[in-house]
Protein backbone atom coordinates (compact mmCIF):
# COMPACT_ATOMS: atom_id res chain seq x y z
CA UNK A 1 0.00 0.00 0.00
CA UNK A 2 1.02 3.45 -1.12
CA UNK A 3 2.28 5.56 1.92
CA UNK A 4 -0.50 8.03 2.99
CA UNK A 5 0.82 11.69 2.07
CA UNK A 6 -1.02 14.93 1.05
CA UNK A 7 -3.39 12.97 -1.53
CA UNK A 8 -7.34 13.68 -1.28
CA UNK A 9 -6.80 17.18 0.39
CA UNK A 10 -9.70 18.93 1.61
CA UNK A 11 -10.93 22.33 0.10
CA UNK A 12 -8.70 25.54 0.99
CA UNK A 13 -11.86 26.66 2.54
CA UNK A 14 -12.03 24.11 5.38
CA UNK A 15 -11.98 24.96 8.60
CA UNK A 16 -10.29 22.83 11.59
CA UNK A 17 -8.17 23.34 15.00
CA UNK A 18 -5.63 20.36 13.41
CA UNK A 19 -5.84 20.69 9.89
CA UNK A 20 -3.02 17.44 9.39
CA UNK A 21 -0.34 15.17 11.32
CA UNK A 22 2.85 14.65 9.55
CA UNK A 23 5.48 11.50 10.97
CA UNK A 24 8.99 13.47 11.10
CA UNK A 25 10.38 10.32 9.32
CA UNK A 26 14.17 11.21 9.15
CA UNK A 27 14.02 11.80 12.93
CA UNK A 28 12.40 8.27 13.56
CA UNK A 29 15.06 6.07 15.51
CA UNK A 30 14.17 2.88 13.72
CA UNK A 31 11.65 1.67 12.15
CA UNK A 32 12.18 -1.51 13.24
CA UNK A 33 11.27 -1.27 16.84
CA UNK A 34 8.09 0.11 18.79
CA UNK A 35 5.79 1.87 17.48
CA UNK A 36 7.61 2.55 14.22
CA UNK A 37 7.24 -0.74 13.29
CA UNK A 38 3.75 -0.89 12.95
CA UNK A 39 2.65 -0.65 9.22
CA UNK A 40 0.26 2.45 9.57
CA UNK A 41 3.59 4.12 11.08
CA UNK A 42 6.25 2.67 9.00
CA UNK A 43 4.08 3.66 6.13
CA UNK A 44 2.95 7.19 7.15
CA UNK A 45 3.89 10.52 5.98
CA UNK A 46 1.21 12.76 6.34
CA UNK A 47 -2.48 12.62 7.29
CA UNK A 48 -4.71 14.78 6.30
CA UNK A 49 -7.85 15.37 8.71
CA UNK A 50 -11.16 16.07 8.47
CA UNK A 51 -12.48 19.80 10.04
CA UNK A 52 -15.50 18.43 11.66
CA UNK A 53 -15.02 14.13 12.10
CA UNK A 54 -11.76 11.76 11.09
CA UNK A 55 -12.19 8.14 12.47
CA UNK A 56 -8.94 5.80 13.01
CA UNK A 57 -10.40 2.46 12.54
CA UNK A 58 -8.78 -1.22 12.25
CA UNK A 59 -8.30 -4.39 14.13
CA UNK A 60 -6.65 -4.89 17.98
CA UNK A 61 -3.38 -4.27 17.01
CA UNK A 62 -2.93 -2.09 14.62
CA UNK A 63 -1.88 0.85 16.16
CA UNK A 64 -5.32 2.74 16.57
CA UNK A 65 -4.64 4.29 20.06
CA UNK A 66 -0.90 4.71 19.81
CA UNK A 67 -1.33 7.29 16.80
CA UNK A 68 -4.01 8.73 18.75
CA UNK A 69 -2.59 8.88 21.87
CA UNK A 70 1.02 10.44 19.82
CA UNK A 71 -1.26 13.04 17.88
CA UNK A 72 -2.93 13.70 22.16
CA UNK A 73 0.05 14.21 23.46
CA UNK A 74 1.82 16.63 20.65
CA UNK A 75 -0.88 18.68 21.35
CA UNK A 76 -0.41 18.84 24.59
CA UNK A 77 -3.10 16.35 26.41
CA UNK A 78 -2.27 14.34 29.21
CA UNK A 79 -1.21 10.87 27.86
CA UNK A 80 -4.37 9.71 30.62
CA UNK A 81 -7.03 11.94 29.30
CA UNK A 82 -8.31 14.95 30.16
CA UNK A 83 -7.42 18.09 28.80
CA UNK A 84 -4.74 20.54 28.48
CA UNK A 85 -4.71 21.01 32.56
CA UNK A 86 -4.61 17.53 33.72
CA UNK A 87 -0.73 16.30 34.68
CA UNK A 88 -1.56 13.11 36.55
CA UNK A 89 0.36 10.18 35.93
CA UNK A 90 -0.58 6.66 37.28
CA UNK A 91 1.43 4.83 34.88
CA UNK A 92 3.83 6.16 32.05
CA UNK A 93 3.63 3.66 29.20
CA UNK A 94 3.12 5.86 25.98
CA UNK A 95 5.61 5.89 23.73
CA UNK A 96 8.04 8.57 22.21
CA UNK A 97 5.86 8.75 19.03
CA UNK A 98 4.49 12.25 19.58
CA UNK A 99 8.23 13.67 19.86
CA UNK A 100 8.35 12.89 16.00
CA UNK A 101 5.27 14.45 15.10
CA UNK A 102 4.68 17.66 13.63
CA UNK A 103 0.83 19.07 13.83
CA UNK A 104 -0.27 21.69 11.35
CA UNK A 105 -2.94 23.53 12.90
CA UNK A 106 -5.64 26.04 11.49
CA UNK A 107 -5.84 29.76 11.71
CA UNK A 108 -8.01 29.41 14.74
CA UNK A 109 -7.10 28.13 18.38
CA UNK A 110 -9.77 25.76 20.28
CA UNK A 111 -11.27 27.23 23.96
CA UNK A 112 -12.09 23.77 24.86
CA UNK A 113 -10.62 20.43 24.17
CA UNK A 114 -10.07 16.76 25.84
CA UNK A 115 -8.65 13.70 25.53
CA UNK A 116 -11.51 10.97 26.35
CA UNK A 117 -9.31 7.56 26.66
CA UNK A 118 -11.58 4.85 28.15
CA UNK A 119 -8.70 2.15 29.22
CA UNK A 120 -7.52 5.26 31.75
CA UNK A 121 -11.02 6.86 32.37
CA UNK A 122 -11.06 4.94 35.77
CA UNK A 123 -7.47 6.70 36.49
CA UNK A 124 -8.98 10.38 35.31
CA UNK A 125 -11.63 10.11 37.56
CA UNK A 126 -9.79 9.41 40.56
CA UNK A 127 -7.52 12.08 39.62
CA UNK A 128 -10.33 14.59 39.88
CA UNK A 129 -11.79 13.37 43.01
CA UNK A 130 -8.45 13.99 44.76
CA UNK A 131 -8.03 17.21 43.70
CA UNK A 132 -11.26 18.38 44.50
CA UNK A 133 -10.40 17.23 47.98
CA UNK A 134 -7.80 19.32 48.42
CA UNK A 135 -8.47 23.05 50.03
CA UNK A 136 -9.27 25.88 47.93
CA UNK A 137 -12.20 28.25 46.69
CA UNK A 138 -12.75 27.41 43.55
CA UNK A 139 -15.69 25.40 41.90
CA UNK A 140 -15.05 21.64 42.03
CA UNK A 141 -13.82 20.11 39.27
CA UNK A 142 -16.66 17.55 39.14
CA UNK A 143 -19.56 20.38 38.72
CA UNK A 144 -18.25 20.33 35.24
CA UNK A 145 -18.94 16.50 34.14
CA UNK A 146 -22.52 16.75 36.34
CA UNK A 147 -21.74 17.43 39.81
CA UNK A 148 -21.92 14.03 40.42
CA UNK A 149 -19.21 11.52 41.53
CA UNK A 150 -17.58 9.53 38.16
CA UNK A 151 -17.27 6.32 40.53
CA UNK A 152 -20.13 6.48 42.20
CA UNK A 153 -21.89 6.17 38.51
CA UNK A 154 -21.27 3.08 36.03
CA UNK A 155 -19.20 3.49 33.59
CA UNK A 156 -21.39 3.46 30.81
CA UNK A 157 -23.43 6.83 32.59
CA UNK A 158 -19.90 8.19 33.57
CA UNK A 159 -19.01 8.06 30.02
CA UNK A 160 -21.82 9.81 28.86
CA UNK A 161 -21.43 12.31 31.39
CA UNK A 162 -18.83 13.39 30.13
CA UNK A 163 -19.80 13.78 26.62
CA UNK A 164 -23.03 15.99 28.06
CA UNK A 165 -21.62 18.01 30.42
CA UNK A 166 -17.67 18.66 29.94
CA UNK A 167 -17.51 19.01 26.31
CA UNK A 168 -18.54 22.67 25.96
CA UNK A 169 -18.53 23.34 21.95
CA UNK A 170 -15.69 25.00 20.56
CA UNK A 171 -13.20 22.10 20.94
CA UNK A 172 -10.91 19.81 19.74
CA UNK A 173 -12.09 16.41 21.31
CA UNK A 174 -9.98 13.61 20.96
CA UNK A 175 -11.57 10.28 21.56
CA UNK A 176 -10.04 6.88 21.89
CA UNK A 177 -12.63 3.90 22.20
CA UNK A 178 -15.15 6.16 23.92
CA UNK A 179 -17.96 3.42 22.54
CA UNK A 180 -16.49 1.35 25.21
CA UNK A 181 -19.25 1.41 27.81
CA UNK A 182 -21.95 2.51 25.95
CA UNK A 183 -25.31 0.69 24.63
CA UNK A 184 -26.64 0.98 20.85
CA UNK A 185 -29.03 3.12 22.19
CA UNK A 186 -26.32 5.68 24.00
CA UNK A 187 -23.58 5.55 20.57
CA UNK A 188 -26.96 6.82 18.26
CA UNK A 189 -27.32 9.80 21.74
CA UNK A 190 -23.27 10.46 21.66
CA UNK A 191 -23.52 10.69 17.71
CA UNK A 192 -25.97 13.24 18.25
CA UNK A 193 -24.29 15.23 20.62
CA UNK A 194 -21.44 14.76 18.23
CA UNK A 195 -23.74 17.08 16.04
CA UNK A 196 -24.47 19.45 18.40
CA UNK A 197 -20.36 19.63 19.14
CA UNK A 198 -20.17 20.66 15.05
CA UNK A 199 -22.29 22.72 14.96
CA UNK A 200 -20.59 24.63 17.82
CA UNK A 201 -17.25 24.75 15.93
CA UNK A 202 -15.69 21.31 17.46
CA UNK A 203 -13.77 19.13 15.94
CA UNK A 204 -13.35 15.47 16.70
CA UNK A 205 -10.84 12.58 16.05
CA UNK A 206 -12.03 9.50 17.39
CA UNK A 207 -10.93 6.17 17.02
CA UNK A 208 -13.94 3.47 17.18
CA UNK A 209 -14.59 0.07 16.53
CA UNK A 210 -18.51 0.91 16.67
CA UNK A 211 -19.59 1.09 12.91
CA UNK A 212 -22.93 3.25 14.80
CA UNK A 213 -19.88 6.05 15.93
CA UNK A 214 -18.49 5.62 12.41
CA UNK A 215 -21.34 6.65 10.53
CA UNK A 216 -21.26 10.32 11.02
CA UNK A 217 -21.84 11.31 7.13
CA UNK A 218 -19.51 14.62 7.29
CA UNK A 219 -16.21 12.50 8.30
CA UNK A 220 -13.52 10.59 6.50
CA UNK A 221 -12.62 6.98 7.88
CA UNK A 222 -8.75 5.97 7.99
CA UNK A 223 -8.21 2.04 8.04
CA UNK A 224 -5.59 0.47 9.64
CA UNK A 225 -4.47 -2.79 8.16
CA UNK A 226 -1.31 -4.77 8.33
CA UNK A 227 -0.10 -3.28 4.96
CA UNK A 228 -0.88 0.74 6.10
CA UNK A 229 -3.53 3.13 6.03
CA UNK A 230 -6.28 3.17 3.90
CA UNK A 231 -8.89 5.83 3.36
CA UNK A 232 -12.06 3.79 2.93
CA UNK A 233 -15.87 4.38 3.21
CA UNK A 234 -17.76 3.20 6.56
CA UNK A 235 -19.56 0.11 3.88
CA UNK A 236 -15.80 -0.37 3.34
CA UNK A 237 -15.11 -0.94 6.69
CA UNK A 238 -14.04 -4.34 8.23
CA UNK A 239 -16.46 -3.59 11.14
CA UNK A 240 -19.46 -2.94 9.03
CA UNK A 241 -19.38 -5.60 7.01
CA UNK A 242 -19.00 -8.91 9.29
CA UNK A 243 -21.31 -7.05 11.40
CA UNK A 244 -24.15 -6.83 8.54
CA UNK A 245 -22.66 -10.69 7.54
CA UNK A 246 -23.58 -11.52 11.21
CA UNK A 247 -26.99 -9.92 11.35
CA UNK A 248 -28.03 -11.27 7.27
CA UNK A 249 -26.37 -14.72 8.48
CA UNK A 250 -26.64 -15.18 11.88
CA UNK A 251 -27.39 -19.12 12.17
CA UNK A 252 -24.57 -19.39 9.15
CA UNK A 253 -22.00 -18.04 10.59
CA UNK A 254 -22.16 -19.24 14.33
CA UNK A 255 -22.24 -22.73 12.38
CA UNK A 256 -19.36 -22.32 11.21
CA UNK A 257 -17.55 -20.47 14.08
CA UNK A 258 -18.57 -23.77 16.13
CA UNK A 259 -18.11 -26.08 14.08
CA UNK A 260 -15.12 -29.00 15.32
């Protein structure tokens, strides 16, 4: 597969907070070890992304959350989650990938923006309950995801509470796996508060294995495969289509999956 570069640009006209991601490739160490090895890095030059939606999709593996969490970090987001003001650290296992990024960003600067990661939600949480216990004046911390505890909530509601209360509109919202907790029913409510997010000036990069969160129609999809990245449609999409297989041929296909 081609490496992705500055192919299928969007219109001079677009707006967007991060208008691209380029890999610094002569700085890269190796490409032979961690993360650089991974074929949607080893293959990467520039990404172009979408002003209002870009998806990172692809199987376990592929290198989803590391580019997101690289492209998180160069901006300046806690490697955790949460945004720009969070510097909590329960465990420092992200890799060097964002030093060899460079971000091109658009003429105008976000007032809001976070980085929803739902393998270290649990860990943001805490970190905001301590800090609200410590002494001060100001507001709590938690008034701004709903006033009400994150843990004392499941995680599915603490998601979502999230997505309702803390993203204001006029962000840059990047999302790893945030369909993680959530029901069918709570992915079609988070895609429409996705809407209400664009049409507030946000922008969102969001990496999914929910073909519901993929199917914003303003977006483009990037595919992660074992030979690079692929820009693809969301009928295109691995997830989509053994998921329709699944619901056209249910009885078929668990047949075969247990057969001896």
């Amino acid at each position: 597969m081609s490496r992705i570069n500055r192919m299928n640009r969007f219109p001079s006209t677009a707006t967007g907070y991060l208008r691209s991601v380029q890999l610094l490739r002569d700085e890269v160490p190796s490409f032979e070890q961690f993360p650089y090895h991974l074929p949607a890095l080893r293959e990467l030059d520039t990404l172009e992304l979408h002003p209002k939606v870009t998806y990172i999709v692809g199987e376990n593996g592929m290198g989803k959350s590391t580019l997101l969490e690289g492209l998180a970090v160069a901006w300046g987001f806690n490697p955790e989650g949460g945004s720009q003001n969070f510097a909590f650290s329960t465990y420092a296992s992200h890799s060097e990938l964002h030093r060899h990024l460079r971000l091109v960003r658009g003429a105008l600067r976000p007032r809001d923006g976070f980085f929803f990661r739902a393998e270290s939600y649990y860990n943001l949480a805490s970190n905001i309950e301590e800090l609200d216990r410590e002494p001060g004046g100001g507001p709590k911390i938690i008034q701004s995801f709903g006033g009400k505890s994150l843990h004392e909530q499941s995680h599915g509601e603490s998601f979502f509470a999230a997505f309702m209360n803390r993203f204001r509109g006029d962000g840059l919202y990047v999302m790893d796996e945030p369909e993680a907790a959530l029901s069918p029913f709570r992915q079609l409510s988070m895609l429409a508060r996705i809407h209400d997010l664009i049409r507030n000036r946000s922008q969102f990069i969001i990496s999914t294995h929910s073909p519901i969160l993929m199917a914003y129609p303003d977006a483009i999809i990037y595919q992660l495969t074992s030979k690079g990245i692929e820009r693809v449609s969301l009928e295109e999409t691995e997830h989509y289509q053994l998921t329709r297989q699944f619901l056209n041929n249910r009885e078929g296909m668990l047949e075969e999956l247990f057969r001896e």
